[in-house]
N, C-alpha and C. Protein backbone atom coordinates (compact mmCIF):
# COMPACT_ATOMS: atom_id res chain seq x y z
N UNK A 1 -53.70 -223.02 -122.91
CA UNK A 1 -52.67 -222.26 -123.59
C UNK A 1 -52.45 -220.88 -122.99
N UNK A 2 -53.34 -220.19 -122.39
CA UNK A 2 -52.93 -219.16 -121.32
C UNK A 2 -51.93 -219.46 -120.72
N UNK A 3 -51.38 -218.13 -120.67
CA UNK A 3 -50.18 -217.56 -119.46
C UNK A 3 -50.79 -217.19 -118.21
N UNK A 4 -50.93 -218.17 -116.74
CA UNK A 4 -51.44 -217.58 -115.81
C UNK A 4 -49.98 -216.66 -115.05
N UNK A 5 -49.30 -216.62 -115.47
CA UNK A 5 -48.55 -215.67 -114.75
C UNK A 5 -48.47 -214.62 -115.00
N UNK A 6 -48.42 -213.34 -114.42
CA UNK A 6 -48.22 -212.42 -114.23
C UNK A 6 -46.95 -211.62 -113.99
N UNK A 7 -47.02 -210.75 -115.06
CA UNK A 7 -45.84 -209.74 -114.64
C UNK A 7 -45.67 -208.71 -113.44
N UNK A 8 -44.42 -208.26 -113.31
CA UNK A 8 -44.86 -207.68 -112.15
C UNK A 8 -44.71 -206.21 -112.53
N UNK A 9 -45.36 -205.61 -112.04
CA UNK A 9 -45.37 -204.20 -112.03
C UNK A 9 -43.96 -203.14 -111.50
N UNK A 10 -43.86 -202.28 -112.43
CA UNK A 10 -42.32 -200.97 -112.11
C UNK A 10 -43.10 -200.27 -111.38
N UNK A 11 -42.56 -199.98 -110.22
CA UNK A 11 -42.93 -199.13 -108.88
C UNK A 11 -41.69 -198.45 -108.82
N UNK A 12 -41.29 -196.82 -108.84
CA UNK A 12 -40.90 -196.35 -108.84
C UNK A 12 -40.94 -195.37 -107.29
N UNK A 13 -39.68 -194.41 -107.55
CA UNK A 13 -40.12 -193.27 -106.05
C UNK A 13 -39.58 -191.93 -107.24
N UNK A 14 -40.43 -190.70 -106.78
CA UNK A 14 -39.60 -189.68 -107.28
C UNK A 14 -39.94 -188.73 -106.77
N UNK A 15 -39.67 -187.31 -107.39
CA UNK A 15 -40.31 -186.18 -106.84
C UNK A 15 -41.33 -185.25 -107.95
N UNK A 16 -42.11 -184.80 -107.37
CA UNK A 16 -43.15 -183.81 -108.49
C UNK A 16 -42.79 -182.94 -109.14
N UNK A 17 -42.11 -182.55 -110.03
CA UNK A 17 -41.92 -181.39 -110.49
C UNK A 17 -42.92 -180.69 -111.75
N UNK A 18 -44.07 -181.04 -111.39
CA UNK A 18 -45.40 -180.24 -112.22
C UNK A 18 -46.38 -180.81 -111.52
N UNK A 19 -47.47 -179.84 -111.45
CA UNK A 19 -48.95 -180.65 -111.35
C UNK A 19 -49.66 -179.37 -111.89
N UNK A 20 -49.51 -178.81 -113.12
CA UNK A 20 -49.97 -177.79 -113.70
C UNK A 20 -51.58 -178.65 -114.17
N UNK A 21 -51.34 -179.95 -114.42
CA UNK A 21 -52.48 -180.23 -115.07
C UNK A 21 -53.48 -181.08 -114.54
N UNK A 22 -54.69 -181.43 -114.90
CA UNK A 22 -55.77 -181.66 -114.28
C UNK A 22 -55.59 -183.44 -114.66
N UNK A 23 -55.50 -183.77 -113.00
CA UNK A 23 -55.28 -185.48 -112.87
C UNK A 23 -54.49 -186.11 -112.83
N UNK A 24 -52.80 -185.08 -113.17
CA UNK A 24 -52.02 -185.78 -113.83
C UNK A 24 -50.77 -184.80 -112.91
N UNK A 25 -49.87 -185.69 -112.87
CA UNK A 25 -48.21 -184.80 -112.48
C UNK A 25 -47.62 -185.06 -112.74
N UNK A 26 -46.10 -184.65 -113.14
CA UNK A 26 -44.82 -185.06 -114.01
C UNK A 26 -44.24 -185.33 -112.27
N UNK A 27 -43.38 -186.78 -112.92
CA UNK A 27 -43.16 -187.05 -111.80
C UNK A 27 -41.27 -187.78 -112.42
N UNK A 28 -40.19 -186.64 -111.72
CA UNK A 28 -39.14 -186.99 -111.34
C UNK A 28 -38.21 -188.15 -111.04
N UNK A 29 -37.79 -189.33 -111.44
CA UNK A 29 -37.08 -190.03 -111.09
C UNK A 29 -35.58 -190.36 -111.07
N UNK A 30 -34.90 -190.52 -109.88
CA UNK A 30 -33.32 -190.54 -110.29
C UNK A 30 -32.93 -192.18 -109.63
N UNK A 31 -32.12 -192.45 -110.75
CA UNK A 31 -31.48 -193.72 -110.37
C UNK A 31 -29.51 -193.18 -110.63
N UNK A 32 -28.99 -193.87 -109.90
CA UNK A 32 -27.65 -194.14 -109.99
C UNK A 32 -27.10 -195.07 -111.49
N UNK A 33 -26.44 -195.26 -112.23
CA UNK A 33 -25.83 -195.98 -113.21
C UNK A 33 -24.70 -195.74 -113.14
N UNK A 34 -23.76 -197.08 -113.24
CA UNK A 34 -22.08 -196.95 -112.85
C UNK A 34 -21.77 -196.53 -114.53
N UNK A 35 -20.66 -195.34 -114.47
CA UNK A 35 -19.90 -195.61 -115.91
C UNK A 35 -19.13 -196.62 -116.69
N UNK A 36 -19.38 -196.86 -117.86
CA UNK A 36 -19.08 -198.32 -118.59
C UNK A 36 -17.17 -198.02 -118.49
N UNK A 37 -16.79 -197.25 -118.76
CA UNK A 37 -15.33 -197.20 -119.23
C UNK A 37 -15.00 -196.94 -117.68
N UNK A 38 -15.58 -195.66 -116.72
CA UNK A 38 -14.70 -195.11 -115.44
C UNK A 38 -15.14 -195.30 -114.55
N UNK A 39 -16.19 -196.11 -114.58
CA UNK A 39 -16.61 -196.87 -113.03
C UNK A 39 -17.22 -195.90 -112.23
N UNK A 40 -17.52 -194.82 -112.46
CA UNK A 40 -17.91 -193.65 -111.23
C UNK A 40 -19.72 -193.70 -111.55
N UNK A 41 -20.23 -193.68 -109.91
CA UNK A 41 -21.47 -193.88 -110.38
C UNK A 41 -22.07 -192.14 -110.79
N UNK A 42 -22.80 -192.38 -111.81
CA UNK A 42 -23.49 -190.97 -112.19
C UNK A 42 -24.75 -191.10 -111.99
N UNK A 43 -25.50 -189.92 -111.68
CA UNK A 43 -27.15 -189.61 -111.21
C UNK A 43 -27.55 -189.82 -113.03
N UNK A 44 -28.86 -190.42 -112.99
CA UNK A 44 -29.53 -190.03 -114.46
C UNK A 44 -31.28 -189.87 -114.05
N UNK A 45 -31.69 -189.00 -114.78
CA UNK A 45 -33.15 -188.32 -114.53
C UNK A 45 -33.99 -188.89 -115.04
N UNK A 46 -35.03 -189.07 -115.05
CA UNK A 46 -36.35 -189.65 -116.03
C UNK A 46 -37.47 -188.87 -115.68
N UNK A 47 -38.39 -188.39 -116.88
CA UNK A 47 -40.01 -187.25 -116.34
C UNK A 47 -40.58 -188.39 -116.50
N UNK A 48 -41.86 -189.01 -115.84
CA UNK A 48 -42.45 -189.86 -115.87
C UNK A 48 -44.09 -188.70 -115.95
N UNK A 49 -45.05 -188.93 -116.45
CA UNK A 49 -46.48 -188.94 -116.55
C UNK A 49 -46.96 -190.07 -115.80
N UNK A 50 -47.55 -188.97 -114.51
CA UNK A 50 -48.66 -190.24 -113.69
C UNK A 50 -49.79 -189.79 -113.50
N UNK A 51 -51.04 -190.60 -113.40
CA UNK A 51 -52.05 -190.52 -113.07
C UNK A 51 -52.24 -190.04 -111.45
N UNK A 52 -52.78 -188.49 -111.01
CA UNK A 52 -53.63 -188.32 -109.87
C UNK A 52 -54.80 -187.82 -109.60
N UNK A 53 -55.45 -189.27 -108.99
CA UNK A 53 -57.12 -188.82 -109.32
C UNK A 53 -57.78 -187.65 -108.74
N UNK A 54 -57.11 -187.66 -107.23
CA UNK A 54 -57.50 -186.83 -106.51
C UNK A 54 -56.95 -185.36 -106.60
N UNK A 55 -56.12 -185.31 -106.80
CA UNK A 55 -55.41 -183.94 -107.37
C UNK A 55 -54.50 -183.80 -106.02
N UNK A 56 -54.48 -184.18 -105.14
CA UNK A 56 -53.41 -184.32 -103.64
C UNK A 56 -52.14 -183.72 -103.60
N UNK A 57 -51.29 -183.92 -105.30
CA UNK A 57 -50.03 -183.90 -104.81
C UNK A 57 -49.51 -182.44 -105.69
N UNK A 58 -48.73 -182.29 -104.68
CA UNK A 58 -47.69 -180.78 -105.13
C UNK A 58 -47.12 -180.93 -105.05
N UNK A 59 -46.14 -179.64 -106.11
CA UNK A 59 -44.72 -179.86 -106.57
C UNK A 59 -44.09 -179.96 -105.25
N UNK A 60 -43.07 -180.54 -105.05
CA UNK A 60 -41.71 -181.14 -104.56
C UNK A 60 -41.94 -182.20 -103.34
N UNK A 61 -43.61 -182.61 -103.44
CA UNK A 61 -43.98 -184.30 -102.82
C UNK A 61 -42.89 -185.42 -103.57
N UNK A 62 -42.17 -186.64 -102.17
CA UNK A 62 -42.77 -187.57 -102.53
C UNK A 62 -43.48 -189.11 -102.77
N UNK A 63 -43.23 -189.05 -104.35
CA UNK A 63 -44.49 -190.06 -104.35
C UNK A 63 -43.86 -191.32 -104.87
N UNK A 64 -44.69 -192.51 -104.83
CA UNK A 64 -44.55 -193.61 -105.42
C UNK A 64 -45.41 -194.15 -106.49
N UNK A 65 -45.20 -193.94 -107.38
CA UNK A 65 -45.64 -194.26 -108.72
C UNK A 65 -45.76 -195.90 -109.64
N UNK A 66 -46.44 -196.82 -109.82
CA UNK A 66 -47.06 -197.89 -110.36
C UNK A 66 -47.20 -197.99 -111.72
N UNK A 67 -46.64 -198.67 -112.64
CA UNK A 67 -46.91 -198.98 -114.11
C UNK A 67 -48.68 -199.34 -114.17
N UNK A 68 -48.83 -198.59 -115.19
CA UNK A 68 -50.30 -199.70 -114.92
C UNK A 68 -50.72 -199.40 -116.87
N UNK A 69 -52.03 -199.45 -117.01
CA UNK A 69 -52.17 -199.78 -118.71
C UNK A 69 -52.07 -198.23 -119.21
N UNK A 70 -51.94 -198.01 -120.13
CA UNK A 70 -51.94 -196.80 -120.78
C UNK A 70 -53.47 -196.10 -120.71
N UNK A 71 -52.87 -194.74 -120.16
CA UNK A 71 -54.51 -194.20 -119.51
C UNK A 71 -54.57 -192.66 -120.77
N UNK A 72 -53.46 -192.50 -121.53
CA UNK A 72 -53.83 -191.25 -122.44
C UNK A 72 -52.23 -191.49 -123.01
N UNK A 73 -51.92 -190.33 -123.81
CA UNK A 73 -51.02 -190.49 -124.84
C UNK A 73 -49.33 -190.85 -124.30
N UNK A 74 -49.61 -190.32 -122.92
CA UNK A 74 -47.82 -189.98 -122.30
C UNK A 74 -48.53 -190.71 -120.91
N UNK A 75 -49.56 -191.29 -120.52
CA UNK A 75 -49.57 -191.39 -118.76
C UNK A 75 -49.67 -192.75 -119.20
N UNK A 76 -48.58 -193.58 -118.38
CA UNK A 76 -48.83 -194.89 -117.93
C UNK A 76 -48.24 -195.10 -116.87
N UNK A 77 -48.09 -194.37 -115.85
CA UNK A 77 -48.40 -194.15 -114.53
C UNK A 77 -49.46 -194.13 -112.95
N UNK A 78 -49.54 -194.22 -112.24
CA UNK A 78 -50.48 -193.79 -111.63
C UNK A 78 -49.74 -193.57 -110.00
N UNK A 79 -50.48 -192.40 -109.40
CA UNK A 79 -49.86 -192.81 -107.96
C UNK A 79 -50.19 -193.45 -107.21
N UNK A 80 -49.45 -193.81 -106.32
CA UNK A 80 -49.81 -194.97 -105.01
C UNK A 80 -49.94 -194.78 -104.05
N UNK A 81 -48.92 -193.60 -103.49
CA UNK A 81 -48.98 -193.22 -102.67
C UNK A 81 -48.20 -191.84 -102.29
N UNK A 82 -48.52 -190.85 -101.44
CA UNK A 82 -47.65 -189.56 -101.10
C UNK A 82 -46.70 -189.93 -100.05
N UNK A 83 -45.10 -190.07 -100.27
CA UNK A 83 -44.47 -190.88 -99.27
C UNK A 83 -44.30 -189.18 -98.34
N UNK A 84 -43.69 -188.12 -99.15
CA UNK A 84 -43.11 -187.24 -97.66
C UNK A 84 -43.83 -186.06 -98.39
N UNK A 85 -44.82 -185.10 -97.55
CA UNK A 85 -45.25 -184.24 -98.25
C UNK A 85 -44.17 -182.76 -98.53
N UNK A 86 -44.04 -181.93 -99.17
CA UNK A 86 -42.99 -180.58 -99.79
C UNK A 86 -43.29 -179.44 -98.69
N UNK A 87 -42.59 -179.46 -98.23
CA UNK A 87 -42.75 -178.12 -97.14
C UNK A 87 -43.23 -176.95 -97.69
């Protein structure tokens, strides 16, 4: 009666805009969405909470971010990887 399948994981890209806190960085995401009535595509934002263990990343890295289980009240995030580091 198990489900051997597996879901797949939201992998995201964004940019850092915090790492004030210990382990953790607010992490930026923009996707495109077309308008329902005028068809024009518009930018929309999302703050995401991710997990960083190492403490690596600074504001305006970036990164690629992984769904994974809920690690505290707001992080169900984690990073994966530092794609372009912030000058």
């Amino acid at each position: 009666m198990e489900n051997t399948q597996r879901t797949k994981k939201k992998e995201l890209m964004g940019l850092i805009v915090s790492d004030k806190m210990d382990k953790s960085v607010v992490v930026q995401v923009e996707r495109f969405v077309q308008h329902k009535m005028y068809k024009k595509f518009i930018k929309q934002y999302k703050k995401y909470h991710a997990h960083d263990e190492k403490n690596e990343c600074r504001i305006g890295d970036a990164v690629k971010i992984i769904e994974t289980r809920p690690l505290s009240k707001l992080k169900r995030f984690r990073v994966t990887e530092i794609v372009k580091k912030a000058v």
